[in-house]
ModelCIF file with pLDDT and N, C-alpha, C, O atoms, coordinates in Angstrom:
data_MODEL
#
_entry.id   MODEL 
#
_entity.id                         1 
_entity.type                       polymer 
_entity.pdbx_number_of_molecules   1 
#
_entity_poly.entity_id                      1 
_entity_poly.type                           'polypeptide(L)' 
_entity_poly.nstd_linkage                   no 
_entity_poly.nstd_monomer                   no 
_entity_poly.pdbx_seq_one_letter_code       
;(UNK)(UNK)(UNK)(UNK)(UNK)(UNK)(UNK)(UNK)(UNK)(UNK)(UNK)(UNK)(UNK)(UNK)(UNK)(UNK)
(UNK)(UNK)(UNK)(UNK)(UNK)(UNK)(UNK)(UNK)(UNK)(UNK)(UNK)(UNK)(UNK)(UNK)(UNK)(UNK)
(UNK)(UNK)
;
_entity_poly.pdbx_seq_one_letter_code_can   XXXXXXXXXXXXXXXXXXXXXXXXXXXXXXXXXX 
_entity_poly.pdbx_strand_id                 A 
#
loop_
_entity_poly_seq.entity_id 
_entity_poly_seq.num 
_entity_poly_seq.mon_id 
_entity_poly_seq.hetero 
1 1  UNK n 
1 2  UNK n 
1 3  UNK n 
1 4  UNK n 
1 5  UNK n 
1 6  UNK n 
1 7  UNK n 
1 8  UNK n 
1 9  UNK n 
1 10 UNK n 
1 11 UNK n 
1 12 UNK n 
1 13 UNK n 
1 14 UNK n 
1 15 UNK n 
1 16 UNK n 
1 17 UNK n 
1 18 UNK n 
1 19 UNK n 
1 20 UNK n 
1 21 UNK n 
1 22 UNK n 
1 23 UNK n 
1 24 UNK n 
1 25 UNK n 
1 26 UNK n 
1 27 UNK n 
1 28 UNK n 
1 29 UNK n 
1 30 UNK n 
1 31 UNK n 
1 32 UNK n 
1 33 UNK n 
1 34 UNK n 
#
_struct_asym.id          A 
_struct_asym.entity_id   1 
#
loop_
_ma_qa_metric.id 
_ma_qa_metric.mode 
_ma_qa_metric.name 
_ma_qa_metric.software_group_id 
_ma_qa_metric.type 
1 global pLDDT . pLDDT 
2 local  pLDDT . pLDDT 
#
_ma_qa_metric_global.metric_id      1 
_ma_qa_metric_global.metric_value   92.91 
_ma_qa_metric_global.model_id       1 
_ma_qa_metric_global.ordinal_id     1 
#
loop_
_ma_qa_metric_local.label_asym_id 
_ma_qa_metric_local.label_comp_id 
_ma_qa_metric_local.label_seq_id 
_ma_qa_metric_local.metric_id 
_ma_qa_metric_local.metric_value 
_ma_qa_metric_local.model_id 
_ma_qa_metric_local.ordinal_id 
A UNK 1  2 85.00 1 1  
A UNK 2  2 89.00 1 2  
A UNK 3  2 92.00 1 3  
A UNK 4  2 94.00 1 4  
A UNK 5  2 95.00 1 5  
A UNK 6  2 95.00 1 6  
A UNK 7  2 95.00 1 7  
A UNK 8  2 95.00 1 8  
A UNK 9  2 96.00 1 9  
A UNK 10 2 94.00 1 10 
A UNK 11 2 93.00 1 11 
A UNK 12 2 92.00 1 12 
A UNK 13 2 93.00 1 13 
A UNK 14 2 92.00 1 14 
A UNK 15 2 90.00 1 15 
A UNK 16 2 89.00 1 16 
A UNK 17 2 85.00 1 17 
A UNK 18 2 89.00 1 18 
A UNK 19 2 91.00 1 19 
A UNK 20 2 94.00 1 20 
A UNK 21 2 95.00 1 21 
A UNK 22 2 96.00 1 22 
A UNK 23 2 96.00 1 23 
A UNK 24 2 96.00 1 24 
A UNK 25 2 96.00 1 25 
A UNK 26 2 95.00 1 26 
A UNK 27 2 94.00 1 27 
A UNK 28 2 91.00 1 28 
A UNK 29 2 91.00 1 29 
A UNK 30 2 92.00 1 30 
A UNK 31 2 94.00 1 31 
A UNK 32 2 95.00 1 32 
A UNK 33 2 95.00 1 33 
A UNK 34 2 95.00 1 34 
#
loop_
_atom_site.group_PDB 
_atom_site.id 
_atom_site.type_symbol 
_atom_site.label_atom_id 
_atom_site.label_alt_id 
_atom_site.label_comp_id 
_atom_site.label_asym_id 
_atom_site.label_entity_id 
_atom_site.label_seq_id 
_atom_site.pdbx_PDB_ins_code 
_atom_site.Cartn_x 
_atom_site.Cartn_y 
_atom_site.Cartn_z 
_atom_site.occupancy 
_atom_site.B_iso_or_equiv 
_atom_site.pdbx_formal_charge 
_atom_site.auth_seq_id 
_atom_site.auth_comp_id 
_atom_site.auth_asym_id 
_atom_site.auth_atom_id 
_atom_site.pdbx_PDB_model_num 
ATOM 1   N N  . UNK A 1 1  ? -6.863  13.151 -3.294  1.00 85.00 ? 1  UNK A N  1 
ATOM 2   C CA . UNK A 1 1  ? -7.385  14.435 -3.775  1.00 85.00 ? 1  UNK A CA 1 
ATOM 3   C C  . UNK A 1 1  ? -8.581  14.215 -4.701  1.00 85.00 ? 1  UNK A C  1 
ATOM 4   O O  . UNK A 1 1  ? -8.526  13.324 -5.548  1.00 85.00 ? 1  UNK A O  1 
ATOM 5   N N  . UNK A 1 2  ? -9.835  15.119 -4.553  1.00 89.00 ? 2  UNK A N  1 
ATOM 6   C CA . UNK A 1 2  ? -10.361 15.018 -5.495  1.00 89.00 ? 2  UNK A CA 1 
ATOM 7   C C  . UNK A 1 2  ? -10.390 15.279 -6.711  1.00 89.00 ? 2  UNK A C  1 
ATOM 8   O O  . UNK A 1 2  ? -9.489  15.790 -7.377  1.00 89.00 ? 2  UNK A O  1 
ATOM 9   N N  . UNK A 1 3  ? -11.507 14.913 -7.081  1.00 92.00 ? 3  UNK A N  1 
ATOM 10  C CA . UNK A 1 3  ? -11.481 15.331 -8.928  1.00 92.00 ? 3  UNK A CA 1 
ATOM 11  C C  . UNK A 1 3  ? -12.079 16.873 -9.498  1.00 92.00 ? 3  UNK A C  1 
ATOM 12  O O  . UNK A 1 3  ? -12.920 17.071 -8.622  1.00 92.00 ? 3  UNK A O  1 
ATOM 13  N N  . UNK A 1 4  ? -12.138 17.671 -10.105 1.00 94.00 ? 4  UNK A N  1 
ATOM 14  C CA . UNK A 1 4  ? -12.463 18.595 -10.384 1.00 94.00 ? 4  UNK A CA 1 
ATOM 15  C C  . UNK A 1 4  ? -12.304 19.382 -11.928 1.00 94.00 ? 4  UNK A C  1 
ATOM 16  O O  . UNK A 1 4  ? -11.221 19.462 -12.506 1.00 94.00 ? 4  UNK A O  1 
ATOM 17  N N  . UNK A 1 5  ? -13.513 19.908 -12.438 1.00 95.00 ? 5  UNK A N  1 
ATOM 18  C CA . UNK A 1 5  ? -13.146 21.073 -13.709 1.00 95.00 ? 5  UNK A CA 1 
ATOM 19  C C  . UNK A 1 5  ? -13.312 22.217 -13.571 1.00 95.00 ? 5  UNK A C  1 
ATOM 20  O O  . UNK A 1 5  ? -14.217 22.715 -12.901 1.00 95.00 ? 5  UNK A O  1 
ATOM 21  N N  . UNK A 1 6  ? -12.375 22.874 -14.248 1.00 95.00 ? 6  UNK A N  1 
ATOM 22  C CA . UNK A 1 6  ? -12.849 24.720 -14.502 1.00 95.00 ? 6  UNK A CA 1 
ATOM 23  C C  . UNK A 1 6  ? -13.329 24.820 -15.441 1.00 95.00 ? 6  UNK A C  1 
ATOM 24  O O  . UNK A 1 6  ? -12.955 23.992 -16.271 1.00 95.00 ? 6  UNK A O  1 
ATOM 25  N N  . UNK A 1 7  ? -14.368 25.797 -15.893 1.00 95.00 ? 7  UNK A N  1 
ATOM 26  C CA . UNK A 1 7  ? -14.930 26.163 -16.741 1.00 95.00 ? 7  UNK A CA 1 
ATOM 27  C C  . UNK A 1 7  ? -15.161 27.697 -16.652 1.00 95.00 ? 7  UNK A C  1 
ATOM 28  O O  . UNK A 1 7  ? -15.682 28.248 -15.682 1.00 95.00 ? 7  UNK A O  1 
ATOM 29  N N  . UNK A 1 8  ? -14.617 28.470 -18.026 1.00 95.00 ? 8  UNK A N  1 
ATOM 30  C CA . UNK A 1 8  ? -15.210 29.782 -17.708 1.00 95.00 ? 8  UNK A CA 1 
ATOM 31  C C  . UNK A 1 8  ? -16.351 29.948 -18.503 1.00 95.00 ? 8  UNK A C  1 
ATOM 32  O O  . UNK A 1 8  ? -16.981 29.147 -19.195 1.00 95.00 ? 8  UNK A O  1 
ATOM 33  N N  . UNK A 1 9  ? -16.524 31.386 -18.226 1.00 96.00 ? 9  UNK A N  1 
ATOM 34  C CA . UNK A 1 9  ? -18.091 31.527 -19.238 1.00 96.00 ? 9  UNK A CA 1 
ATOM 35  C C  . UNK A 1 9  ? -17.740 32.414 -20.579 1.00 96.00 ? 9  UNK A C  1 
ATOM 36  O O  . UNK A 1 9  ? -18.491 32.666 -21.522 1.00 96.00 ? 9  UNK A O  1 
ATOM 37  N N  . UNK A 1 10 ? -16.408 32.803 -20.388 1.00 94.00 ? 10 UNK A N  1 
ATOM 38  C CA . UNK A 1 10 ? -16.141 33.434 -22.164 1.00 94.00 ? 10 UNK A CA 1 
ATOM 39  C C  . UNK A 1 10 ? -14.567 33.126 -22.371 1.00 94.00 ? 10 UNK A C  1 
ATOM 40  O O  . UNK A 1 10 ? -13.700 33.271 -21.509 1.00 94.00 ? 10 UNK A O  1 
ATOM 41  N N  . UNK A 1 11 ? -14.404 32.729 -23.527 1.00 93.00 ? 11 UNK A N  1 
ATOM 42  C CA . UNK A 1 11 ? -13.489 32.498 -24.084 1.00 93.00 ? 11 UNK A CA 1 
ATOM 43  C C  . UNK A 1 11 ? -12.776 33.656 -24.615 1.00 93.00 ? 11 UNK A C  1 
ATOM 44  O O  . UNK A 1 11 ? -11.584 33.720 -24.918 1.00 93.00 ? 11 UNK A O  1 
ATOM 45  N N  . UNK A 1 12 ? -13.681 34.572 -24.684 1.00 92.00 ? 12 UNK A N  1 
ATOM 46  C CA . UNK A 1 12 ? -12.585 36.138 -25.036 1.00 92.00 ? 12 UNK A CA 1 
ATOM 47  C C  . UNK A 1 12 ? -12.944 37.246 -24.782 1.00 92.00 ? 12 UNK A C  1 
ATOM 48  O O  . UNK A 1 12 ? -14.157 37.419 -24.902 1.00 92.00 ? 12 UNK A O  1 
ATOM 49  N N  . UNK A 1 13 ? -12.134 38.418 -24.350 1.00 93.00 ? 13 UNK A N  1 
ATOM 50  C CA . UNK A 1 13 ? -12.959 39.339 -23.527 1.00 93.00 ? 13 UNK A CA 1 
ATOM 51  C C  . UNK A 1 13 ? -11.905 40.409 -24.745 1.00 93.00 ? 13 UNK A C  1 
ATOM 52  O O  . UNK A 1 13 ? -11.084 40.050 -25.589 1.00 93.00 ? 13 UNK A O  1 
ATOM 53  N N  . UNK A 1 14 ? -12.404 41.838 -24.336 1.00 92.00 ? 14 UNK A N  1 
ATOM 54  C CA . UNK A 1 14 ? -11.787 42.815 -24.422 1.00 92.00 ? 14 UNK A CA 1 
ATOM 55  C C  . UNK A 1 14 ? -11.281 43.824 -23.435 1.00 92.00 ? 14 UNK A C  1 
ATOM 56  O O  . UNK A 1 14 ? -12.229 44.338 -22.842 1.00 92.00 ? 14 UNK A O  1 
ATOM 57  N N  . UNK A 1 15 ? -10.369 44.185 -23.135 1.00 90.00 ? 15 UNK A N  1 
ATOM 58  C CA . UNK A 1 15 ? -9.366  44.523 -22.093 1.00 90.00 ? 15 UNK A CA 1 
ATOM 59  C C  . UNK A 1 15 ? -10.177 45.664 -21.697 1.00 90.00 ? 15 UNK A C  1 
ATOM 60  O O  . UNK A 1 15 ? -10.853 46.310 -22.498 1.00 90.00 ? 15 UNK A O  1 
ATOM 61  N N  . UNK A 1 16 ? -10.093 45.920 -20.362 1.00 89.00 ? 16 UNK A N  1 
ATOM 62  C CA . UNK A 1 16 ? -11.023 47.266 -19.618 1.00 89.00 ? 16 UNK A CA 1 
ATOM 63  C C  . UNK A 1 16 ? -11.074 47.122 -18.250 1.00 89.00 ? 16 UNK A C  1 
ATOM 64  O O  . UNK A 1 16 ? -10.867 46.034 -17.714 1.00 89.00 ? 16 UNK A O  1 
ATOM 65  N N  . UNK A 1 17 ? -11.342 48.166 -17.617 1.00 85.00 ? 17 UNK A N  1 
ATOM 66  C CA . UNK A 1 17 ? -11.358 48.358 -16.196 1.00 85.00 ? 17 UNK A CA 1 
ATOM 67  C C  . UNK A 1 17 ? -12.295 47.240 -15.110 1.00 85.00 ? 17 UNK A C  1 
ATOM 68  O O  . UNK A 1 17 ? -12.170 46.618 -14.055 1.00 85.00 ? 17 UNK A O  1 
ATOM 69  N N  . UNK A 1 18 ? -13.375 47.531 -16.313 1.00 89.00 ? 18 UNK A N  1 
ATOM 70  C CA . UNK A 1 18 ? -14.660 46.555 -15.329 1.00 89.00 ? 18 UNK A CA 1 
ATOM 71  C C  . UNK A 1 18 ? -14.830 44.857 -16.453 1.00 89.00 ? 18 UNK A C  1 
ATOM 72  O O  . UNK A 1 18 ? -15.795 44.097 -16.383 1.00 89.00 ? 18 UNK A O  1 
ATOM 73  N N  . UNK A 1 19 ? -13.881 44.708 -17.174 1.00 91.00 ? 19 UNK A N  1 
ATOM 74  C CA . UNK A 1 19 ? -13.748 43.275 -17.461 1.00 91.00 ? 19 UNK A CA 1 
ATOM 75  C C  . UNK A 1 19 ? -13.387 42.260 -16.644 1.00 91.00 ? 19 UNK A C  1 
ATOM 76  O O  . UNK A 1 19 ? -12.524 42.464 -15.791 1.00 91.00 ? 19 UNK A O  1 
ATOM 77  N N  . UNK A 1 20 ? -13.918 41.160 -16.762 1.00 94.00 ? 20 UNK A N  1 
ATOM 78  C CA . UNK A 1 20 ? -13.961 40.043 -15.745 1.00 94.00 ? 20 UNK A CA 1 
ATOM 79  C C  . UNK A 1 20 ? -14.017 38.696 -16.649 1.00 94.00 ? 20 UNK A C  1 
ATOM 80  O O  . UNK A 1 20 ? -14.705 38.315 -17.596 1.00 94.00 ? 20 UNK A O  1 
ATOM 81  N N  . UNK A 1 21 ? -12.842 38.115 -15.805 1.00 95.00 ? 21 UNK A N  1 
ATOM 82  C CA . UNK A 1 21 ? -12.226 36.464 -16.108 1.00 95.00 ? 21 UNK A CA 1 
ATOM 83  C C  . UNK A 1 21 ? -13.769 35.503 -14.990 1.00 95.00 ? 21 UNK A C  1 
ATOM 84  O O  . UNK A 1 21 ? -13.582 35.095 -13.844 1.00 95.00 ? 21 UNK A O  1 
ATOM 85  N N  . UNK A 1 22 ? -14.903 35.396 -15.630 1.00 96.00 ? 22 UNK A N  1 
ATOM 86  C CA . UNK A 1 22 ? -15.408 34.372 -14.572 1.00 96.00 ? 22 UNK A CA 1 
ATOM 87  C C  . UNK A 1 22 ? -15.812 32.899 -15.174 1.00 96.00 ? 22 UNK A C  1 
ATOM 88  O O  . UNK A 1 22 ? -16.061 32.486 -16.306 1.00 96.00 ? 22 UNK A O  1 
ATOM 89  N N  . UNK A 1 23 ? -15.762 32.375 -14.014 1.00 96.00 ? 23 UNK A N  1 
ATOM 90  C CA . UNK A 1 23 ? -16.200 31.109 -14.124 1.00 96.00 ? 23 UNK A CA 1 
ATOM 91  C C  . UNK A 1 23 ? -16.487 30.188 -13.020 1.00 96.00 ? 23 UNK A C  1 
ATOM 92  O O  . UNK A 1 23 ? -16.562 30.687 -11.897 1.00 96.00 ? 23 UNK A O  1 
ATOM 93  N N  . UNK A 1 24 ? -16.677 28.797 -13.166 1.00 96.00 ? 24 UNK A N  1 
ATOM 94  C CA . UNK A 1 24 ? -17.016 27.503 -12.088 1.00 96.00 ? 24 UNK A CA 1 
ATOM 95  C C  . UNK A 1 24 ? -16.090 26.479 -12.135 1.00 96.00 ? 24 UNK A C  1 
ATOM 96  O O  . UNK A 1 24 ? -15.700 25.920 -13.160 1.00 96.00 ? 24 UNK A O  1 
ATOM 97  N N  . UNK A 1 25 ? -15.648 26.179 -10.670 1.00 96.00 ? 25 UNK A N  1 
ATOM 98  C CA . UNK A 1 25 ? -15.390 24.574 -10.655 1.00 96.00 ? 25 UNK A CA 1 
ATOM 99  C C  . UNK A 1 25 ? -16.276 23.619 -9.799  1.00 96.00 ? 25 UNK A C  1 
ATOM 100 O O  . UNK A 1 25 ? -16.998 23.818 -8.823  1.00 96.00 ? 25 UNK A O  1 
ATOM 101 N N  . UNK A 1 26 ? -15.922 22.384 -10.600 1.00 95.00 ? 26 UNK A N  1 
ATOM 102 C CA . UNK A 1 26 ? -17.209 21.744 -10.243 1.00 95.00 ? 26 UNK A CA 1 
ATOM 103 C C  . UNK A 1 26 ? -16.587 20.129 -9.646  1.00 95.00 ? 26 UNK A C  1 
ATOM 104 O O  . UNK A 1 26 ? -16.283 19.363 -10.561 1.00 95.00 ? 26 UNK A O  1 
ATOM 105 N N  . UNK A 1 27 ? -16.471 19.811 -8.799  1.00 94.00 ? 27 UNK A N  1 
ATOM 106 C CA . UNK A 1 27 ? -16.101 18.155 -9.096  1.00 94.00 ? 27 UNK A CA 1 
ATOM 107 C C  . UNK A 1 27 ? -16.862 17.397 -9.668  1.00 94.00 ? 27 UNK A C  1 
ATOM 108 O O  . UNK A 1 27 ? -17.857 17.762 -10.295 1.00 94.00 ? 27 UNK A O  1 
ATOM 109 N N  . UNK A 1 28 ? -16.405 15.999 -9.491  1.00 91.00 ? 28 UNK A N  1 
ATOM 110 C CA . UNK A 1 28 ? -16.602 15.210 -10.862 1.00 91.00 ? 28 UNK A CA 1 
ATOM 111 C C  . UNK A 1 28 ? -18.114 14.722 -10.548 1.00 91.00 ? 28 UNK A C  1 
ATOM 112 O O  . UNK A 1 28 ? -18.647 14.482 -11.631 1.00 91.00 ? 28 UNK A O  1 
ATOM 113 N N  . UNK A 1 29 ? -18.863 14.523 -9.646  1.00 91.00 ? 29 UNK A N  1 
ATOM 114 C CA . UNK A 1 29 ? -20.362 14.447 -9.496  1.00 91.00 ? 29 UNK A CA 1 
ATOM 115 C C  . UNK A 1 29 ? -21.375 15.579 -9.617  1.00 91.00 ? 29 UNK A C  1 
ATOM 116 O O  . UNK A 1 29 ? -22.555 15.660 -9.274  1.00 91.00 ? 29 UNK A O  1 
ATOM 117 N N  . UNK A 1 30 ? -20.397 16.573 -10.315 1.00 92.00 ? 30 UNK A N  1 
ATOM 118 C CA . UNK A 1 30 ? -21.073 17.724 -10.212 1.00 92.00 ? 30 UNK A CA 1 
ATOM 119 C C  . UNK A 1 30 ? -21.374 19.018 -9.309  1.00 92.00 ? 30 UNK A C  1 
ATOM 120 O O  . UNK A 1 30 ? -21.963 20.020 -9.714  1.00 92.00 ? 30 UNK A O  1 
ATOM 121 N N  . UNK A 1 31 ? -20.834 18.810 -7.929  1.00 94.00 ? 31 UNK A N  1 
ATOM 122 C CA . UNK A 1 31 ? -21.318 19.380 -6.984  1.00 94.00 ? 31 UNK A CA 1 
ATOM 123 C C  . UNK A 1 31 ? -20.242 20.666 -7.154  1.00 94.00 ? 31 UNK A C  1 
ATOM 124 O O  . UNK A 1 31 ? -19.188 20.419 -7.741  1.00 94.00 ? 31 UNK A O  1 
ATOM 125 N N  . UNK A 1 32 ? -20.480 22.032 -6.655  1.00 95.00 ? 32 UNK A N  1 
ATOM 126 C CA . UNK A 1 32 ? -19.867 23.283 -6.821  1.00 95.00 ? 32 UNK A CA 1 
ATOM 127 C C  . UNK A 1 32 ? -18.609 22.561 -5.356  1.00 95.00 ? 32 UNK A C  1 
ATOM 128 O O  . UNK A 1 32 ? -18.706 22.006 -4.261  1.00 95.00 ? 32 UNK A O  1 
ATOM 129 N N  . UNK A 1 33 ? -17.560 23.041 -6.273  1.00 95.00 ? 33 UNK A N  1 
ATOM 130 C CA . UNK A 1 33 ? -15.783 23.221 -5.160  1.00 95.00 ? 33 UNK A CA 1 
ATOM 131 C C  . UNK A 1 33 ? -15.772 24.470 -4.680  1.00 95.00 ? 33 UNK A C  1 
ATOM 132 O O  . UNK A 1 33 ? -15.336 25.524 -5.144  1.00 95.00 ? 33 UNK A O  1 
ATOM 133 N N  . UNK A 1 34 ? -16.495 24.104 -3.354  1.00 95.00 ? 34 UNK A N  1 
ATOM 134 C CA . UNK A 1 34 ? -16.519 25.850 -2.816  1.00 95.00 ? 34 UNK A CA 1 
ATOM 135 C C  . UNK A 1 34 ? -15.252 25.437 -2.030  1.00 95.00 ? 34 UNK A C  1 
ATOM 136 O O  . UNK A 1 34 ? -14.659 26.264 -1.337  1.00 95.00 ? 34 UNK A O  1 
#
């Protein structure tokens, strides 16, 4: 299996309809884990 990180882009949101959990994973050379 490969290697891989998640990363999101905010650490804290405030709760709401159009709030969104986003972020990237990336394996370990960098390349996007599509």
């Amino acid at each position: 299996p490969a290697s891989a990180t998640i990363t999101v882009d905010r650490r804290r949101l405030a709760p709401g309809a159009s709030a969104e959990v986003t972020g990237r994973v990336r394996r370990a050379d960098g390349t996007p884990a599509a």
